[in-house]
Structure formats: structure tokens, C-alpha cells
Protein backbone atom coordinates (compact mmCIF):
# COMPACT_ATOMS: atom_id res chain seq x y z
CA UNK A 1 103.88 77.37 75.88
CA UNK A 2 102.05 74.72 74.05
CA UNK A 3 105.84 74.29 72.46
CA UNK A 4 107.43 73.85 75.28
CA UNK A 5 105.33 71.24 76.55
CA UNK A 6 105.52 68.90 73.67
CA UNK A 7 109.60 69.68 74.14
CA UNK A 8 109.39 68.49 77.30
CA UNK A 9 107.28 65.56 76.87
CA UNK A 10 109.74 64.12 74.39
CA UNK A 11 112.60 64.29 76.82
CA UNK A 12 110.79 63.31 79.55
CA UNK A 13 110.15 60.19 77.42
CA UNK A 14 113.31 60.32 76.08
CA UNK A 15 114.72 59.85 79.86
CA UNK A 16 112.18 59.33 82.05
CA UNK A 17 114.67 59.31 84.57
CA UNK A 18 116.27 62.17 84.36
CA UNK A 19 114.41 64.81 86.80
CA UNK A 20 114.78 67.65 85.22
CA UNK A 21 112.61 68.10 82.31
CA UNK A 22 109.63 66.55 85.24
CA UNK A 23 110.81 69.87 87.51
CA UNK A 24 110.22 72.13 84.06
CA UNK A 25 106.98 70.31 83.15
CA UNK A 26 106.03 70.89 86.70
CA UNK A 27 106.92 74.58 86.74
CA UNK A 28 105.03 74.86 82.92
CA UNK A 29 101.71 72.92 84.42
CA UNK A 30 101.91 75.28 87.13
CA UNK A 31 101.71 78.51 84.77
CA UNK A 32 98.82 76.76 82.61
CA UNK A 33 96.86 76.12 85.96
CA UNK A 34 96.77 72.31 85.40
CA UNK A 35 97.83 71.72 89.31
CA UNK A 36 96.40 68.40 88.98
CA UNK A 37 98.55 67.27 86.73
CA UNK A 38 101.86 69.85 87.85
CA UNK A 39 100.97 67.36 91.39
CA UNK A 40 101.40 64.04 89.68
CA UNK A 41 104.19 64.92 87.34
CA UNK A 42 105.97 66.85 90.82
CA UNK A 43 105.81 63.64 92.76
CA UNK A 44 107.67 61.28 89.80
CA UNK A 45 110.21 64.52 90.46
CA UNK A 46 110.00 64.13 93.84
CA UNK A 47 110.94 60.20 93.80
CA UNK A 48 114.06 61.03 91.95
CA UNK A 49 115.23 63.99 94.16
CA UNK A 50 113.44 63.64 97.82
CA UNK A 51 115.45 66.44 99.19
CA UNK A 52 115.30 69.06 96.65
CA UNK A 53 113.26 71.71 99.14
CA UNK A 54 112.02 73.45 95.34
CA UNK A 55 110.29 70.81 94.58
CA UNK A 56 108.48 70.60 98.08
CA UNK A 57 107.69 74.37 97.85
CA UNK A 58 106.48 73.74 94.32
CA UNK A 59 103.79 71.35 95.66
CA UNK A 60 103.23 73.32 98.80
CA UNK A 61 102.00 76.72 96.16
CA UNK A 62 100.23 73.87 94.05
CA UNK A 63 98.38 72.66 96.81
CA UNK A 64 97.64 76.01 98.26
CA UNK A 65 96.15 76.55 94.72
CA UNK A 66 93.57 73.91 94.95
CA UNK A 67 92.88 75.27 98.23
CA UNK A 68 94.43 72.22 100.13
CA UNK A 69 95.50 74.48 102.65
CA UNK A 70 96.50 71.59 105.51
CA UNK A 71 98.29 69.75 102.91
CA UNK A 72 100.09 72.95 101.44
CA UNK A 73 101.24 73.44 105.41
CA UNK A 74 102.77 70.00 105.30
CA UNK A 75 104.68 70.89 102.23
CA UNK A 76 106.31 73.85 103.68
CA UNK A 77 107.59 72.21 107.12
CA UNK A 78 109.03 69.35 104.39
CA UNK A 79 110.83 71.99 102.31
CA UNK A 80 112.08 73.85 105.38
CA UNK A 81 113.51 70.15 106.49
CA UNK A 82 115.36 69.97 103.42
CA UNK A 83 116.65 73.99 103.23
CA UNK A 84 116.26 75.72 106.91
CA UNK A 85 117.08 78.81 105.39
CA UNK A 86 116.05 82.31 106.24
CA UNK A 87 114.92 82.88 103.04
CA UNK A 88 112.98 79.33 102.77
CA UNK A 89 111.24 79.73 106.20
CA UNK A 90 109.95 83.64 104.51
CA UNK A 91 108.35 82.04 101.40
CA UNK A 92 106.82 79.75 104.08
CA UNK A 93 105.35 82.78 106.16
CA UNK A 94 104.41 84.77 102.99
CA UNK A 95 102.58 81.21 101.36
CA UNK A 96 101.01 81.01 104.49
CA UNK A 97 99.82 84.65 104.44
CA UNK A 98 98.11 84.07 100.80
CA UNK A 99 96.46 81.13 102.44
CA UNK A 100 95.19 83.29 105.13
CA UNK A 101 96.49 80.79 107.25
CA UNK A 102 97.51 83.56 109.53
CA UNK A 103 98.72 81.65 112.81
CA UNK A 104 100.90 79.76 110.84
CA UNK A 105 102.56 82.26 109.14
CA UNK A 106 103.08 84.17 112.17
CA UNK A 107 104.80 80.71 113.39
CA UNK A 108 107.40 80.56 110.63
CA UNK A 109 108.21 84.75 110.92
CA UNK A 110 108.54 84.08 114.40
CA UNK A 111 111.40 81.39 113.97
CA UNK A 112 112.86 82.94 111.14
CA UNK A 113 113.44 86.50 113.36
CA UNK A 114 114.60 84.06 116.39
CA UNK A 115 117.40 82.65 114.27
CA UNK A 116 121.01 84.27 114.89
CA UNK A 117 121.46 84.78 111.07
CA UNK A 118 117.93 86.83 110.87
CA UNK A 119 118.47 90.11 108.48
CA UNK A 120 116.00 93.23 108.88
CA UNK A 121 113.16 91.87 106.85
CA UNK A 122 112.49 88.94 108.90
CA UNK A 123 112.36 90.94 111.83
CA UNK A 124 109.89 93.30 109.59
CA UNK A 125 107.28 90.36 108.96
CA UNK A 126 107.51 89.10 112.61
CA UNK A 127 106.89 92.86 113.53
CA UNK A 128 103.81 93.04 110.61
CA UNK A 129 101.97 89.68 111.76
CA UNK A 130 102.68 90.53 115.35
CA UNK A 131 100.75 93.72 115.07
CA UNK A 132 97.90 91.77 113.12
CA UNK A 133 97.78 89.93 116.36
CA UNK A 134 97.72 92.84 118.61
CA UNK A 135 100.73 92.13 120.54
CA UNK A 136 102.14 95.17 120.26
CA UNK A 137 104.57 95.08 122.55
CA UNK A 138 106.32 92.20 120.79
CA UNK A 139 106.14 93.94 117.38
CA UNK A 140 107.63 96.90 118.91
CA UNK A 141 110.74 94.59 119.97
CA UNK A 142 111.16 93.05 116.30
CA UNK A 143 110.60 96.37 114.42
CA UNK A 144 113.73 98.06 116.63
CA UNK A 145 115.43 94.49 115.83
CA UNK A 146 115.01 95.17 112.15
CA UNK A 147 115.90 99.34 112.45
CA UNK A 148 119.41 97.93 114.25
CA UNK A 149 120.20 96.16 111.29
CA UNK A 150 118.87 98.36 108.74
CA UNK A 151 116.99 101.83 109.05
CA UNK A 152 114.56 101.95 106.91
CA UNK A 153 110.98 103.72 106.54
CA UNK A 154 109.18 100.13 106.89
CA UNK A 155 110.72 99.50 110.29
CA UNK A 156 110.01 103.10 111.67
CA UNK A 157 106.36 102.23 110.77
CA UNK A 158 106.13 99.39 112.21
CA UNK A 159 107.67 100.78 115.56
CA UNK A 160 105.90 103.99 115.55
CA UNK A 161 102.46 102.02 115.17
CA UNK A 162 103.44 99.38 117.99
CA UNK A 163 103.72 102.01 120.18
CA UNK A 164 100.77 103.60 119.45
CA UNK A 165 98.89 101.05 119.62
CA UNK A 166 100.45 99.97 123.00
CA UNK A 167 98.92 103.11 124.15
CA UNK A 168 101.95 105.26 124.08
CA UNK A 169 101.42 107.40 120.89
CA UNK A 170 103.46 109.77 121.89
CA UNK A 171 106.54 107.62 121.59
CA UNK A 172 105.49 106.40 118.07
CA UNK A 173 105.07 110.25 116.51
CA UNK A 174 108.83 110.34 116.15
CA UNK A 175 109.26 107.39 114.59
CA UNK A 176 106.28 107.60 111.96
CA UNK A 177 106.86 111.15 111.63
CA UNK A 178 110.60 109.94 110.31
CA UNK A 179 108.90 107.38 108.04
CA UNK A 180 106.95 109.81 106.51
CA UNK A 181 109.78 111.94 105.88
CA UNK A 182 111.80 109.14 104.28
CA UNK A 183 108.58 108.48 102.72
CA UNK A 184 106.48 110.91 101.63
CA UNK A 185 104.48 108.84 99.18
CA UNK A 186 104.08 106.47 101.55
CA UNK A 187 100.43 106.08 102.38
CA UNK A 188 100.79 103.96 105.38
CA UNK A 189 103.32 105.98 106.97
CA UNK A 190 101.20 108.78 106.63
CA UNK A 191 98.17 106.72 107.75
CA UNK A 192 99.70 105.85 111.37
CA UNK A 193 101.53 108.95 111.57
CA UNK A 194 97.73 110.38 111.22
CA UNK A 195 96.71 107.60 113.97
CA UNK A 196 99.26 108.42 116.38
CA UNK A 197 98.80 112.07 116.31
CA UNK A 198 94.80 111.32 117.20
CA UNK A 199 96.17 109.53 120.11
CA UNK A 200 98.29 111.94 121.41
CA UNK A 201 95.27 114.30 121.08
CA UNK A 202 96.31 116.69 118.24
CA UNK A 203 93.55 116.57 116.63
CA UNK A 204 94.30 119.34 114.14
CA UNK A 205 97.64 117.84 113.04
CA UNK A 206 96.06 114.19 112.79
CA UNK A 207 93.41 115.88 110.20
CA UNK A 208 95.61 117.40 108.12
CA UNK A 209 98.06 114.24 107.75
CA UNK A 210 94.35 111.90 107.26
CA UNK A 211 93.55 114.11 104.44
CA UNK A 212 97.34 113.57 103.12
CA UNK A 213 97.20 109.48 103.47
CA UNK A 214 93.90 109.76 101.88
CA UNK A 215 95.33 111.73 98.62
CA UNK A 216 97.88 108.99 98.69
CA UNK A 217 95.75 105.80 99.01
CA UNK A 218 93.36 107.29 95.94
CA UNK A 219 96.14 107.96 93.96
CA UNK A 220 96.51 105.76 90.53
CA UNK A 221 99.62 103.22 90.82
């Protein structure tokens, strides 16, 4: 690394105006954890090329790194004004997430699944954050929106637990018990399909598929 930042430095020098050895150095300060300087070197970038949405993300994870989390937020609405793309307004949600900026995540899944070009794994966050929230109902809405595009185990999980924890368990055993099937090292699958089956009442069946998530969840990766 320490060779590819004095390569850089003499063509950044070299053509100070040319942006992008400043987006390398940027990307480089980044992986050495200098986001002080990765910040100042971004924003000479950033004069050159105001639009390039990269380069707002960049500062939006360098930000969130220093634990500027309001800042970092700012970031992400300017790179989603430069590239409104499904995939953009995602790596805004999941930023947000490792911010534990929760209600704002839950704001960017929420327009990504609204747009009319939304695949299956938007609709799968918006289901995920929804359910962190407890509006079940809602989740149970986006995780059938994601199973009509693509039917997968995720979105049966998500379904089967919105229903269960809508209070209707009994509607959600089909659809986690199809997950785990899919699935069957799936420890979350198994762990709501365990959940829903204490719901419903049976007891013995939710026991045996507790003691089955637990064998997965202690099992080394």
C-alpha cells in the first residue's frame, strides 16, 4: 500500500487536476483508516466531479466512520440526488443500518420497494426493517411483493414471521415450514418456524425444531 500511495501522490502532483488519482487516494486513505485525510483529499475530488454519486457515498461511509452519523445521512440523500438508483438508495438503507440509524434506513427501503423498477431484495429489506418495527402487517405485504418476483427461502421467512407475529401463526407455518425445507441449514428459518409452531400451540413440534435452530446457530461457520 505504502507503494501505491507514493504512486499516487506523484500523479496527483503531476496533474492535480485530473480527478482520478484524488478518487484512488481517497479509496487507499479509506483502507489505511486515515478518514481525515480520505475527507480532505475526497472534497478536492468532489470540486472536480460534483455529481459523481461514488464520491458522495465515499464520504457518506467516511463520515459514518468517524461516527458523524448526521453528516454521513446528508451524504447519502446527495449521492441518491446524483444516482436515484435502486441499487444506490440499498447501500443507503444498508449504511444506515451499520449506523444504527434505524428510522432512516427503514426510510430509504421504504422508497426503494415503492419504486416501479423495485426487484425482490428491496422488497426483502423493506419487509426485514418493517418487522424490526413491528408493523407486521406491512412486512407481510413487502415479503409476498418480493416472493412474486422471486421465491426464495428469505422471502418465505419473512412472510411466515409477519404473520406470526400479526397473531396469525397458523398462516405463517406454511410458509416457514417451506423455508426450512429450501433451507435446512438455515438457522433463522428454523428459528421462526420454531416460533410459529409455539403460537399455534404445538408445543411438541416447536421443541423439537428449537433444539434444531439451536444446533444450527452453535454450529462453526
Amino acid at each position: 500500500l505504502r507503494g501505491d500511495w507514493r504512486d499516487l501522490e506523484r500523479r496527483i502532483a503531476a496533474a492535480p487536476e485530473d480527478s482520478g488519482p484524488l478518487v484512488e487516494a481517497v479509496s487507499l486513505l479509506k483502507q489505511l483508516g486515515r478518514y481525515d485525510e480520505a475527507l480532505a483529499v475526497g472534497a478536492k475530488a468532489s470540486r472536480l466531479r460534483p455529481k459523481d454519486a461514488y464520491l458522495h457515498f465515499l464520504r457518506a461511509e467516511l463520515l459514518a466512520g468517524l461516527g458523524e452519523t448526521e453528516s454521513a445521512q446528508a451524504a447519502l440523500k446527495s449521492a441518491v440526488v446524483c444516482s436515484p438508483s435502486s441499487s444506490m438508495r440499498e447501500q443507503a438503507a444498508q449504511l444506515c443500518l451499520q449506523m444504527a440509524a434505524f428510522e432512516s434506513a427503514l426510510e430509504w427501503a421504504l422508497g426503494n420497494a415503492a419504486e416501479p423498477e423495485a426487484d425482490a431484495r428491496a422488497h426483502r429489506l423493506a419487509a426485514r426493517l418493517l418487522l424490526y418495527w413491528g408493523r407486521a402487517a406491512e412486512a407481510r405485504k413487502a415479503a409476498e411483493a418480493a416472493l412474486k418476483l422471486e421465491d426464495e427461502a428469505e422471502g418465505k421467512i419473512l412472510a411466515g414471521a409477519a404473520w406470526a407475529l400479526a397473531g396469525q401463526a397458523a398462516k405463517g407455518i406454511p410458509y416457514l415450514k417451506a423455508a426450512a425445507a429450501a433451507s435446512p441449514k438455515d438457522a433463522e428459518a428454523a428459528a421462526w418456524h420454531a416460533e410459529a409452531l409455539r403460537l399455534a400451540g404445538k408445543h411438541k413440534q416447536a421443541l423439537a425444531e428449537c433444539d434444531r435452530a439451536k444446533g444450527l446457530s452453535s454450529r462453526p461457520v
